[in-house]
Protein backbone atom coordinates (compact mmCIF):
# COMPACT_ATOMS: atom_id res chain seq x y z
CA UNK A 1 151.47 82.23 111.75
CA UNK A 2 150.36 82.94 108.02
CA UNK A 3 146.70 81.43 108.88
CA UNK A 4 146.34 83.15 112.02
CA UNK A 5 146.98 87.01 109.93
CA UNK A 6 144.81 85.32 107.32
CA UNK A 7 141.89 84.35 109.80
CA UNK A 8 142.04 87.57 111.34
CA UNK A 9 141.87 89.87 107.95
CA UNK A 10 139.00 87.58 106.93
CA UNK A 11 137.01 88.47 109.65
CA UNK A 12 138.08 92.00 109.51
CA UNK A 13 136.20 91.97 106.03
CA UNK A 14 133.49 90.46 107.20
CA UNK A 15 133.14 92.65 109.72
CA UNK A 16 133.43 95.73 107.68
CA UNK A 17 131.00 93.91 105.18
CA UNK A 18 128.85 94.08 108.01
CA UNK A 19 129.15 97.51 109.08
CA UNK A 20 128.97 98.90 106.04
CA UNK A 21 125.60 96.98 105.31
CA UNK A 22 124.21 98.60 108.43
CA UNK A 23 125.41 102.25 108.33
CA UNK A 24 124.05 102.47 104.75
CA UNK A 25 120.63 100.93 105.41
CA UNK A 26 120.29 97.40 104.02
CA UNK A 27 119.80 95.71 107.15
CA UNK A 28 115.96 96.21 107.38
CA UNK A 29 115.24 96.64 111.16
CA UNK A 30 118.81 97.58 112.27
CA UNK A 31 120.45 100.96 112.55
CA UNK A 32 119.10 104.31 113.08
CA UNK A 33 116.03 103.87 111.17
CA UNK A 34 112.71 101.40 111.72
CA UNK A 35 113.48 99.72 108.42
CA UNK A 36 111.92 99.60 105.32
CA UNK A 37 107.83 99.63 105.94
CA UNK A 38 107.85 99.38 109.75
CA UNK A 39 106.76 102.49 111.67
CA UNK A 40 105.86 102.83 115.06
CA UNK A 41 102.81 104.64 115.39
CA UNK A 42 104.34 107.40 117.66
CA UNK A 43 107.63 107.90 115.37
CA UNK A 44 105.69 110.10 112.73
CA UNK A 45 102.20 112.08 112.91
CA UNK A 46 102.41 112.43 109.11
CA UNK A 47 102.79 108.82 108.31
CA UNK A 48 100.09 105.89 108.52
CA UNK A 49 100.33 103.41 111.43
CA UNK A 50 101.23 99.83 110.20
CA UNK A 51 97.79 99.12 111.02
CA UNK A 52 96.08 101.46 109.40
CA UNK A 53 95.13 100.14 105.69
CA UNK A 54 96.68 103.66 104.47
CA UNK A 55 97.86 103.77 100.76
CA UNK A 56 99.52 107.04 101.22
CA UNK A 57 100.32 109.04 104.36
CA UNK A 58 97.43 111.46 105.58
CA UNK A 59 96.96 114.57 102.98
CA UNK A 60 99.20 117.61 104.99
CA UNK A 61 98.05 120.19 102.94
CA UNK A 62 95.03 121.52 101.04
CA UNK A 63 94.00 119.77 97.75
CA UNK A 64 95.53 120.79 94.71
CA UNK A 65 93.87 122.02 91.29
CA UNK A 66 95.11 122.89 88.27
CA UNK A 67 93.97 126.53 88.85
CA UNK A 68 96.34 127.64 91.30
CA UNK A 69 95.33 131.03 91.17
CA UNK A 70 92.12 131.22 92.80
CA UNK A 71 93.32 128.38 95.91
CA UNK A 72 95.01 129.20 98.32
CA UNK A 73 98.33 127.79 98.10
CA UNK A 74 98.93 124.39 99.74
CA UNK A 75 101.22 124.65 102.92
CA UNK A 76 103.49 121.69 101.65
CA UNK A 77 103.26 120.23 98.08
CA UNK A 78 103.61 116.26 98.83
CA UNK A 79 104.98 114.93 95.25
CA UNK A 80 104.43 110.81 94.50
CA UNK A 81 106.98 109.36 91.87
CA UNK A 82 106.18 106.23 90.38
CA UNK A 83 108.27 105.11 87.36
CA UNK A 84 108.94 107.89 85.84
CA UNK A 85 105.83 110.20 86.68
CA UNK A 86 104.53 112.69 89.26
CA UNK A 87 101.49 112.63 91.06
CA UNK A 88 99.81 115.69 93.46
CA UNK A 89 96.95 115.54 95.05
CA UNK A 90 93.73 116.17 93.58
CA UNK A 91 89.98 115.78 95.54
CA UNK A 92 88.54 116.62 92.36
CA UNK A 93 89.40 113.58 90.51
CA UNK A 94 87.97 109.89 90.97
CA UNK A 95 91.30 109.21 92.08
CA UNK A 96 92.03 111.64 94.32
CA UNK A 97 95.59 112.05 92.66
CA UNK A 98 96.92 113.48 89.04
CA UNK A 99 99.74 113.46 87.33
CA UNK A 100 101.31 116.11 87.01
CA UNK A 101 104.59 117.21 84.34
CA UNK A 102 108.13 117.98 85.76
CA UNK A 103 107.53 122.23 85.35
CA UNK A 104 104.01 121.73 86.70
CA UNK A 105 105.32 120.44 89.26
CA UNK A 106 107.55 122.56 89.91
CA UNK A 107 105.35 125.53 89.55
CA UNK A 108 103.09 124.43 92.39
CA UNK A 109 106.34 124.18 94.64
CA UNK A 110 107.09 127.40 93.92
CA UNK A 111 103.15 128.61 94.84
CA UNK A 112 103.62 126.89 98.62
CA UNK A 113 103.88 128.08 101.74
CA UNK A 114 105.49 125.98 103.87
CA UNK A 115 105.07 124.70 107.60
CA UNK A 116 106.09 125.63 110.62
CA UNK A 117 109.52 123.75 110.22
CA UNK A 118 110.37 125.59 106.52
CA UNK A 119 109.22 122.31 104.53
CA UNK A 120 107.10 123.35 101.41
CA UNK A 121 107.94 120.09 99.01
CA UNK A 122 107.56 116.48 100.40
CA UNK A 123 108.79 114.04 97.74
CA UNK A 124 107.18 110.35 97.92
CA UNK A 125 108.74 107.64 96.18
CA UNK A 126 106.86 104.53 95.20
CA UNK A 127 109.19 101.17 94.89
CA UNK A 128 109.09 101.99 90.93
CA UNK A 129 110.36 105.27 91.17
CA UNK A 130 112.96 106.06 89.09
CA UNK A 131 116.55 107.57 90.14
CA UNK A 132 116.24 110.13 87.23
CA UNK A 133 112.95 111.35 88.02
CA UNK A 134 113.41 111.93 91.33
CA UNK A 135 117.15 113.26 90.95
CA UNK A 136 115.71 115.50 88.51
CA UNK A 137 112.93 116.64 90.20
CA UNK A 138 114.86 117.64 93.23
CA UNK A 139 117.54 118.86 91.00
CA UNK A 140 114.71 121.37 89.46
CA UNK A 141 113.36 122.44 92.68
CA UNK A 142 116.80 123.47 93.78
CA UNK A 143 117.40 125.47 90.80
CA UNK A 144 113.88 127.13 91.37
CA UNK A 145 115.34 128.75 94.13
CA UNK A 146 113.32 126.24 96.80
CA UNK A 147 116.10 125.92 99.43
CA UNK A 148 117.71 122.62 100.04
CA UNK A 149 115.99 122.52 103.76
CA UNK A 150 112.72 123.12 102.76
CA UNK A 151 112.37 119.91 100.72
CA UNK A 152 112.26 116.39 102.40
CA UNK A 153 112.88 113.02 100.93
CA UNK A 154 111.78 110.25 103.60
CA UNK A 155 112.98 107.39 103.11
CA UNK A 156 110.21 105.19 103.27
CA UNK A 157 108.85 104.08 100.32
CA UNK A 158 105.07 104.42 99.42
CA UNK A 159 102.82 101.41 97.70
């Protein structure tokens, strides 16, 4: 009987193993989600099809300049982290983006609008992006009174 319990609480753990791979996302193409990269082109109007030669997903709001005062704000701020910096957009400059400090940041959040759903800040992480820059650039937004529905984290990862 011992290697009957023991066969049985083996695959038990594998089983959980299993599950808990797929509830938390590691299983590319399983669970809730499309996976890491994979989009249908239906799933989100925001977001490049996967064959579209996209870098970044279509620009939602109005471009960004330093001089926020005489823009109108942009409806929703979309925020790229890469490593440990932040990019906005920026027509202006060759390459359409700029960095972009954590208050900066910040600052323009606090100048937007937001959409139809409540969503003013759209954070974009790039496979580099750091943990700590993006913990504390949510962390900063919340404390800037931007409310915890009004800022979206996909989970798709930008190039």
């Amino acid at each position: 009987m011992p290697v009957k319990k023991r066969t049985i609480a083996g695959g038990l753990l594998v089983l959980g193993a299993v599950f808990g791979a797929f509830m938390s996302g590691l299983l590319p193409g399983f669970g809730s989600g499309s996976g890491i990269g994979v989009q249908s082109a239906g799933s989100n109007p925001n977001v490049a099809a996967p064959t579209e030669t996209a870098r970044e997903p279509a620009p939602v709001e109005e471009p960004v300049n330093t001089n926020v005062e005489t823009m109108a704000p942009p409806t929703v701020l979309e925020i790229r982290i890469d490593n440990h910096d932040y990019f906005v957009r920026d027509e202006s400059s060759a390459t359409g983006v700029r960095q972009v400090s954590l208050d900066e940041a910040v600052k323009l959040a606090q100048a937007t609008t937001g959409n139809d759903d409540g969503i003013r800040v759209r954070i974009l992480r790039s496979q580099s992006a750091r943990l700590s820059a993006w913990t504390s650039l949510h962390d900063s937004l919340i404390n800037a009174d931007l409310t915890q529905d009004s800022i979206r984290m996909p989970k798709e990862l930008v190039e």
